[in-house]
PDB file of N, CA and C in Angstrom:
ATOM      1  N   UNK A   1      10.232  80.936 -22.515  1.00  0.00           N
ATOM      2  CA  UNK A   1      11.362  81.207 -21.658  1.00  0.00           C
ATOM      3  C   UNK A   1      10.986  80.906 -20.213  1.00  0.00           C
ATOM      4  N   UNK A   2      11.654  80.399 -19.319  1.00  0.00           N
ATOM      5  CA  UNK A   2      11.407  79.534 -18.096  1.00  0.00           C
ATOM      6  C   UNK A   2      11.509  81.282 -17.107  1.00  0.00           C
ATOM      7  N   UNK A   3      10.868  80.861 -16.331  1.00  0.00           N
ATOM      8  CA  UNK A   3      10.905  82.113 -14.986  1.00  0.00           C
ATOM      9  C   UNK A   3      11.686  81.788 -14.216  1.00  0.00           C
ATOM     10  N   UNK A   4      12.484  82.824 -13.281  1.00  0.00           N
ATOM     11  CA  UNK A   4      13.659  82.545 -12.720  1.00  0.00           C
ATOM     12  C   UNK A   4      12.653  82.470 -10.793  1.00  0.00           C
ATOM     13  N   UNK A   5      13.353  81.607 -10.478  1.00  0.00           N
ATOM     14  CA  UNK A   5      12.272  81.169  -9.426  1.00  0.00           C
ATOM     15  C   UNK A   5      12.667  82.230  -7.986  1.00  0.00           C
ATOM     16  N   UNK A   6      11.995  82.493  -6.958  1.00  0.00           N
ATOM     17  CA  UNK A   6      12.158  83.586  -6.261  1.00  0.00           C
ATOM     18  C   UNK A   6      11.742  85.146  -6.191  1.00  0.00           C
ATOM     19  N   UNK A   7      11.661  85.660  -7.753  1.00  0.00           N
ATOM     20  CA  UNK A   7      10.872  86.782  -7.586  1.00  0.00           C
ATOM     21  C   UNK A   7      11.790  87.642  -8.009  1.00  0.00           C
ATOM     22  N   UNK A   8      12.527  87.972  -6.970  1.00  0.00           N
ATOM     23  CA  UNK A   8      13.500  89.421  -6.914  1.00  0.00           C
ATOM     24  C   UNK A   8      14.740  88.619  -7.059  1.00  0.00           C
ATOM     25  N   UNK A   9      15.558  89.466  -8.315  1.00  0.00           N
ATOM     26  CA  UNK A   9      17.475  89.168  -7.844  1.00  0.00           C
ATOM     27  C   UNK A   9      17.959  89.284  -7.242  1.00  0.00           C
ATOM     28  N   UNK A  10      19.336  88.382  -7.077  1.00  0.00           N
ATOM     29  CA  UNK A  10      20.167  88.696  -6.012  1.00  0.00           C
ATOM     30  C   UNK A  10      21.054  89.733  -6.223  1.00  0.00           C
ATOM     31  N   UNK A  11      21.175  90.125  -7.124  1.00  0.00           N
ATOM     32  CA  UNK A  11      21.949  91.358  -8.027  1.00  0.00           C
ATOM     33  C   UNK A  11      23.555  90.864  -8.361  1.00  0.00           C
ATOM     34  N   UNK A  12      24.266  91.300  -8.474  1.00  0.00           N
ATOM     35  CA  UNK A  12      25.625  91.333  -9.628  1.00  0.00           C
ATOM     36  C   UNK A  12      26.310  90.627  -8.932  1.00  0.00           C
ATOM     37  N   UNK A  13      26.662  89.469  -9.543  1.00  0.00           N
ATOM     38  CA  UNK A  13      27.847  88.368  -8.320  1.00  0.00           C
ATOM     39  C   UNK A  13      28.982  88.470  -9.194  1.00  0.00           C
ATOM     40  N   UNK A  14      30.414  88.384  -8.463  1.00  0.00           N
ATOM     41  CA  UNK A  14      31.378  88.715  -9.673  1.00  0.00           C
ATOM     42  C   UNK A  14      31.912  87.178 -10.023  1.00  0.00           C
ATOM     43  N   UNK A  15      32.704  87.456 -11.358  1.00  0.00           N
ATOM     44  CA  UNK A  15      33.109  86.241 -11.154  1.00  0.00           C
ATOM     45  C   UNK A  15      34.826  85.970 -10.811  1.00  0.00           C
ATOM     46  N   UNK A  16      35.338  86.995  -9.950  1.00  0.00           N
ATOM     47  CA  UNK A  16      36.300  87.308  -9.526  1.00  0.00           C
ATOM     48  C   UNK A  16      37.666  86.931 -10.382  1.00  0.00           C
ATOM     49  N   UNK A  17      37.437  87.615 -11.426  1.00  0.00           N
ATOM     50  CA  UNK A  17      38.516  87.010 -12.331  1.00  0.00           C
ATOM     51  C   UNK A  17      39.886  88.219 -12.480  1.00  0.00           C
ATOM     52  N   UNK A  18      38.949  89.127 -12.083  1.00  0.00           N
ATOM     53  CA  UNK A  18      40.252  90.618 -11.821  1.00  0.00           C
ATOM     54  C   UNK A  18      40.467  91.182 -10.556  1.00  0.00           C
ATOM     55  N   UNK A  19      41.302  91.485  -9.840  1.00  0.00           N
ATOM     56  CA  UNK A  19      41.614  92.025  -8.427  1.00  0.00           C
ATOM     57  C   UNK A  19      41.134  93.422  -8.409  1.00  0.00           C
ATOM     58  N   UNK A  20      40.105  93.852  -7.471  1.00  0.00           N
ATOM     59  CA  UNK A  20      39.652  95.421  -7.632  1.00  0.00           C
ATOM     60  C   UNK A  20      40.233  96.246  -6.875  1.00  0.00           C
ATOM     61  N   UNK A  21      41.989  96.125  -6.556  1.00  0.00           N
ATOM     62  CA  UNK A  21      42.613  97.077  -5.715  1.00  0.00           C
ATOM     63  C   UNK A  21      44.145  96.678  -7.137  1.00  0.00           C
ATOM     64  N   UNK A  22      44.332  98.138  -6.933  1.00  0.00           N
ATOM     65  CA  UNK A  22      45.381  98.420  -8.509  1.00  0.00           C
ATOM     66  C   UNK A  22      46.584  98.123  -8.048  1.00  0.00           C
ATOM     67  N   UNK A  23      47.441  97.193  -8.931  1.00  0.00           N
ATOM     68  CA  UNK A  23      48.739  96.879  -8.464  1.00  0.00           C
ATOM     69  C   UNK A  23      50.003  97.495  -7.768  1.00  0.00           C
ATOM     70  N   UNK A  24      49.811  98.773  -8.031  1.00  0.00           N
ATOM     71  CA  UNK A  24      50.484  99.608  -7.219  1.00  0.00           C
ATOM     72  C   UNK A  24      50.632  99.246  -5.345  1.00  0.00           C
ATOM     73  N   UNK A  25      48.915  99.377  -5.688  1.00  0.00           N
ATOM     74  CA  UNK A  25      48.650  99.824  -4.025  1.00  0.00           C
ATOM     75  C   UNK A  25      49.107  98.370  -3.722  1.00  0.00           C
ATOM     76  N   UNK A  26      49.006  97.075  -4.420  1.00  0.00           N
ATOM     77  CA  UNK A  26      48.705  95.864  -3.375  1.00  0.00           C
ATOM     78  C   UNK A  26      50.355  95.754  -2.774  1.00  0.00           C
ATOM     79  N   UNK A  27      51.636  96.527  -4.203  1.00  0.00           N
ATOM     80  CA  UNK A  27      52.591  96.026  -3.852  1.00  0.00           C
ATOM     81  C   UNK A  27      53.202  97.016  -2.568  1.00  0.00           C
ATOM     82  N   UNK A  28      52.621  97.927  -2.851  1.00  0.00           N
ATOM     83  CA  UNK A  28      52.902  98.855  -1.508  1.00  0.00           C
ATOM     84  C   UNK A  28      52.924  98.219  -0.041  1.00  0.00           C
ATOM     85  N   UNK A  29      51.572  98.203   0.286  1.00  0.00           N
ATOM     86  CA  UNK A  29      51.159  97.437   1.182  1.00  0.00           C
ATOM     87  C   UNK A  29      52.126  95.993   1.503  1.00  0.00           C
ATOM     88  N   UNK A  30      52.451  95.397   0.640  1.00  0.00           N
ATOM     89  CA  UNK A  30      53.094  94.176   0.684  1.00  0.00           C
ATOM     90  C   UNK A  30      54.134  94.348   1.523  1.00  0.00           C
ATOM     91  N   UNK A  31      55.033  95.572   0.569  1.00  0.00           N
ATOM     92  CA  UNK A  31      56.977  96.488   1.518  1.00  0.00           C
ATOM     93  C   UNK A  31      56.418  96.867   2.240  1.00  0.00           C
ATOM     94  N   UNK A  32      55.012  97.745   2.601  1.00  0.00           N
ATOM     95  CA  UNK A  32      55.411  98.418   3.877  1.00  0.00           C
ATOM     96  C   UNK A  32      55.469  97.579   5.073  1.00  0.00           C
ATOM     97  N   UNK A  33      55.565  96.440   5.518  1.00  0.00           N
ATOM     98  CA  UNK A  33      55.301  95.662   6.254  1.00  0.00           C
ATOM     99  C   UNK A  33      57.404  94.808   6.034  1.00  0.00           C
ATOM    100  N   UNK A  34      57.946  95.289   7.800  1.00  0.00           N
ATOM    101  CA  UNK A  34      59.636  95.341   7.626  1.00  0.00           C
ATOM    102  C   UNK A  34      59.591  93.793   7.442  1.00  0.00           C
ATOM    103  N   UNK A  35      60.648  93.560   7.160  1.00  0.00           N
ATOM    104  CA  UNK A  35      61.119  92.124   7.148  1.00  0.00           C
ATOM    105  C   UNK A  35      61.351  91.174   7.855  1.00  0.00           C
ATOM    106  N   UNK A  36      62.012  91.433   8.815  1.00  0.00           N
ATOM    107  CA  UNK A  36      61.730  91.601  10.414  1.00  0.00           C
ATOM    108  C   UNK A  36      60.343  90.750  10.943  1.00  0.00           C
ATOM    109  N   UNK A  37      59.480  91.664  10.675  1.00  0.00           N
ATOM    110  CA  UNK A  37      58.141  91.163  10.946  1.00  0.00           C
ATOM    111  C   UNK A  37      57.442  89.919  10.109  1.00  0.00           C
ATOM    112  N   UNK A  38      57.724  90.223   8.966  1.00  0.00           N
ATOM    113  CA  UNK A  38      57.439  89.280   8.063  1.00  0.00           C
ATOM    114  C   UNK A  38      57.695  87.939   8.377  1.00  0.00           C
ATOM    115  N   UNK A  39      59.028  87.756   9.158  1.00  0.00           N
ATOM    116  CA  UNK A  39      60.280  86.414   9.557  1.00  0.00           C
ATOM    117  C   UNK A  39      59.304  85.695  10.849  1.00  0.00           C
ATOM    118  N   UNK A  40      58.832  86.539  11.677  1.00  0.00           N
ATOM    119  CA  UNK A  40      58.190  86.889  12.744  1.00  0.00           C
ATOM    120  C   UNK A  40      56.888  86.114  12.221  1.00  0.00           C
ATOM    121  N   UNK A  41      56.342  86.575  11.621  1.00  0.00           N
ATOM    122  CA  UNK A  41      54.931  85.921  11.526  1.00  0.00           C
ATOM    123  C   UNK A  41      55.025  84.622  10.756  1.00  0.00           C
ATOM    124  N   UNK A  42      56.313  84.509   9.919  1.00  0.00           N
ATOM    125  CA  UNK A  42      56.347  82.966   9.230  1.00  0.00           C
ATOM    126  C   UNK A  42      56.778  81.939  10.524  1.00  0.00           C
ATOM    127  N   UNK A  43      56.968  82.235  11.365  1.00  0.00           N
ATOM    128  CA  UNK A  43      58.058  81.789  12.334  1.00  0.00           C
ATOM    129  C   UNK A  43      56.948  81.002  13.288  1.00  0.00           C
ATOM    130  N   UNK A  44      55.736  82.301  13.631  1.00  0.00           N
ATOM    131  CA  UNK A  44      54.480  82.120  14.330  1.00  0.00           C
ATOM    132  C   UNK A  44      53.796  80.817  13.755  1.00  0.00           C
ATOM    133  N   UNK A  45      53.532  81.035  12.382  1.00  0.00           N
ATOM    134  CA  UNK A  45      52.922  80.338  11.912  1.00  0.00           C
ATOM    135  C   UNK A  45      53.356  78.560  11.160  1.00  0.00           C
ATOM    136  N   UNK A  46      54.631  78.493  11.646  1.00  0.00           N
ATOM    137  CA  UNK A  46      55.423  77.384  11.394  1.00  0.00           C
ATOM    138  C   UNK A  46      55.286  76.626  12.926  1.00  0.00           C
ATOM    139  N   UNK A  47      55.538  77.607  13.480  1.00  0.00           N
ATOM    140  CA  UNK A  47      55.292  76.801  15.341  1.00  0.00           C
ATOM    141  C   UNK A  47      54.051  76.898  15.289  1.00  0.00           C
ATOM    142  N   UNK A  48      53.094  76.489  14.617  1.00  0.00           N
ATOM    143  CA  UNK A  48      51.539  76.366  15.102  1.00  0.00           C
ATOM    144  C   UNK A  48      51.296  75.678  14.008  1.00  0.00           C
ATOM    145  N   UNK A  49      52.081  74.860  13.402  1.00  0.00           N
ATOM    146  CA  UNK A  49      51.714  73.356  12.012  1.00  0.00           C
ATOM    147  C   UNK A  49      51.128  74.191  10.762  1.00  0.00           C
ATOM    148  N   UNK A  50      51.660  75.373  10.162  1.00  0.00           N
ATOM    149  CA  UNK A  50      51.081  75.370   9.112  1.00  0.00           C
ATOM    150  C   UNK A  50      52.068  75.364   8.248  1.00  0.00           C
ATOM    151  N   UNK A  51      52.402  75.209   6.903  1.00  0.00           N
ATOM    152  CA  UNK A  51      52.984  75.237   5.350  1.00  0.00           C
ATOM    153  C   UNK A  51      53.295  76.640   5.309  1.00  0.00           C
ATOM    154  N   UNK A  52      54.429  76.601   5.498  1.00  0.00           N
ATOM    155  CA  UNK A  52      55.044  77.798   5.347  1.00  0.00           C
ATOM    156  C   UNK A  52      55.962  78.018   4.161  1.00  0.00           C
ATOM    157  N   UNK A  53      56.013  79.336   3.484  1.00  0.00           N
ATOM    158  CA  UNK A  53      56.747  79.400   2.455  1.00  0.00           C
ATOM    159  C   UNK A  53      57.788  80.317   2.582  1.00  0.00           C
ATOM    160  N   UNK A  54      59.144  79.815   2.288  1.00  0.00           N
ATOM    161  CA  UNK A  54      60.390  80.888   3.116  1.00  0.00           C
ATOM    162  C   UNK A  54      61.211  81.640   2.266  1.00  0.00           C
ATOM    163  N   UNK A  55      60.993  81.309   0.724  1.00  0.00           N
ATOM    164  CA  UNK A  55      61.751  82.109  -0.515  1.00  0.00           C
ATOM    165  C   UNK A  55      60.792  82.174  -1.261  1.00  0.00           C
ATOM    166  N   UNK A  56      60.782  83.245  -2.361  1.00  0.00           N
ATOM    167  CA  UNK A  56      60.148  83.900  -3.814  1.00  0.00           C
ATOM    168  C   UNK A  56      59.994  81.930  -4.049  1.00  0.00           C
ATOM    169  N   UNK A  57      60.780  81.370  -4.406  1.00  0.00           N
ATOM    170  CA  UNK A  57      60.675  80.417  -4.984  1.00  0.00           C
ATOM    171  C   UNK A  57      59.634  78.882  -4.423  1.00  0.00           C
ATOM    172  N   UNK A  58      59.214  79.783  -3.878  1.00  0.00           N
ATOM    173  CA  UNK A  58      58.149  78.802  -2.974  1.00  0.00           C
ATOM    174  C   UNK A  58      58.835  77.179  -2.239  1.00  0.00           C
ATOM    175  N   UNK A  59      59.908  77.268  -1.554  1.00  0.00           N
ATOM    176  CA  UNK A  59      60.445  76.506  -0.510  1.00  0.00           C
ATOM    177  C   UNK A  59      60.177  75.987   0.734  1.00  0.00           C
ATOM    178  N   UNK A  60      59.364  75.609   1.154  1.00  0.00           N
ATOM    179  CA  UNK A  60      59.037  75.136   2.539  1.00  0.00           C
ATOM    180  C   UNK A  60      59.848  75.290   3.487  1.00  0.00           C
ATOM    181  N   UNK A  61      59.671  75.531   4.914  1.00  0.00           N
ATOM    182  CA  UNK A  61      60.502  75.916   5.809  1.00  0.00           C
ATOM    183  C   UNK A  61      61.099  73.999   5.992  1.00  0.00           C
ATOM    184  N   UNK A  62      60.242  72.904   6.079  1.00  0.00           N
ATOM    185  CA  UNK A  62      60.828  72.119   6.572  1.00  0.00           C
ATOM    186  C   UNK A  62      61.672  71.807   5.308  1.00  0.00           C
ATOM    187  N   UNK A  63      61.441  72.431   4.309  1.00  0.00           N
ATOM    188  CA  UNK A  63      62.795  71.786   2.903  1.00  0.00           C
ATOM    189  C   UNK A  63      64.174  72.864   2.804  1.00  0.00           C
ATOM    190  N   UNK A  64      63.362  74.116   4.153  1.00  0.00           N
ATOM    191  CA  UNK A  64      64.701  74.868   4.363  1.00  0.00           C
ATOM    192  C   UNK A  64      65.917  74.567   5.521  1.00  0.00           C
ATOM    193  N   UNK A  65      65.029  73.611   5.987  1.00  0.00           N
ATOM    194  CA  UNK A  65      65.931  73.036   7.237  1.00  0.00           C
ATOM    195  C   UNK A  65      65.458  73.898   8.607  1.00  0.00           C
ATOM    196  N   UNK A  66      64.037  74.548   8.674  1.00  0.00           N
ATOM    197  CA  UNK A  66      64.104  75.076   9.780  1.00  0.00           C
ATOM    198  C   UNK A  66      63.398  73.549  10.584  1.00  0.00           C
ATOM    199  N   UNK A  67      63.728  73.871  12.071  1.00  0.00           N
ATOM    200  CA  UNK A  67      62.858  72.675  13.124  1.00  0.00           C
ATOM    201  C   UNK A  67      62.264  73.510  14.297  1.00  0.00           C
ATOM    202  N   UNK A  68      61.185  72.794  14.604  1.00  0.00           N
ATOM    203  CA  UNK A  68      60.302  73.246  15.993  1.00  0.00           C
ATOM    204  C   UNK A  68      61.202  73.396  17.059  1.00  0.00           C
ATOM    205  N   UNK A  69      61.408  74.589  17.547  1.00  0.00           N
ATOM    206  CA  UNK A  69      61.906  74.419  18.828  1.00  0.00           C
ATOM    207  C   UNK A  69      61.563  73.020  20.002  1.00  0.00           C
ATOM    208  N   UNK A  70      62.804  72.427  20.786  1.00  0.00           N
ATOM    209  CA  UNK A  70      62.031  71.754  22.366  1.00  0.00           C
ATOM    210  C   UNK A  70      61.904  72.311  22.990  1.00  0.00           C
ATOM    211  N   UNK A  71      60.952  72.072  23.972  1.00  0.00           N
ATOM    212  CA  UNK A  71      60.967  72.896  25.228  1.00  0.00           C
ATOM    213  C   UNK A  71      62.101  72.876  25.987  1.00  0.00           C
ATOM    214  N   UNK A  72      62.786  73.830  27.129  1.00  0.00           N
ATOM    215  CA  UNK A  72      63.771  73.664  27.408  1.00  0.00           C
ATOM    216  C   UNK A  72      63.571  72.835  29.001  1.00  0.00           C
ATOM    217  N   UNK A  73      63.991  71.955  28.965  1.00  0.00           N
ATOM    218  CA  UNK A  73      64.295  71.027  30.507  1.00  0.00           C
ATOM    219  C   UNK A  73      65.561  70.804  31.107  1.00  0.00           C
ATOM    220  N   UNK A  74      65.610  71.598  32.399  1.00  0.00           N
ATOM    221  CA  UNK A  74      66.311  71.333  33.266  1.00  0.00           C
ATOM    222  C   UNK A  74      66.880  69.486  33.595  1.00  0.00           C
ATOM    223  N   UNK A  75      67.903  69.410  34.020  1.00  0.00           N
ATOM    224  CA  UNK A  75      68.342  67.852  34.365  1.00  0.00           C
ATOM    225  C   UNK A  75      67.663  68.123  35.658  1.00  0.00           C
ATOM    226  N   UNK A  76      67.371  66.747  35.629  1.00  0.00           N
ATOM    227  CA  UNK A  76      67.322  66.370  37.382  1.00  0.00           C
ATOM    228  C   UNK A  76      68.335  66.247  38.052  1.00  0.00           C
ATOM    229  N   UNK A  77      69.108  66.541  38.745  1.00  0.00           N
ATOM    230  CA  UNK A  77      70.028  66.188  39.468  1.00  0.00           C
ATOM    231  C   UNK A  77      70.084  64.912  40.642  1.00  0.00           C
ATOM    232  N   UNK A  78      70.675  63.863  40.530  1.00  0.00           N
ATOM    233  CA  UNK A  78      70.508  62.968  41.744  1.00  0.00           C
ATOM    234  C   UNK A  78      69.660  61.406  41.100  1.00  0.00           C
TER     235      UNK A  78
END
């Protein structure tokens, strides 16, 4: 039988195949956070180029029709 090289283990690595916080709590956590806010942080994160997802049904904001704000500019006058 071959020796495992190093000496000492690294001890128990998982192989993350089960979530170790119980479904209850994760969905809790999920509602307690208003909707409001939720809109808010997709909103953040759409104005800063990332893939955003805007329904259960996994929809993209740009396949929802949202667009980047322009900046707002005054006319020149004259």
């Amino acid at each position: 039988m071959a020796r495992k090289k190093g000496g000492k283990s690294t001890g128990f690595v998982s192989n993350g195949e089960r979530p170790n916080v119980s479904k209850w709590v994760r969905k809790e956590i999920r509602n307690s956070v208003a909707p409001i806010v939720t809109l808010q942080n997709k909103w953040k994160a759409f104005n800063a180029g990332k893939r955003v997802m805007v329904t259960f049904i996994r929809v993209t904001a740009k396949e929802a029709g949202w667009k980047k704000p322009e900046p707002y500019r005054m006319k020149q006058e004259g």
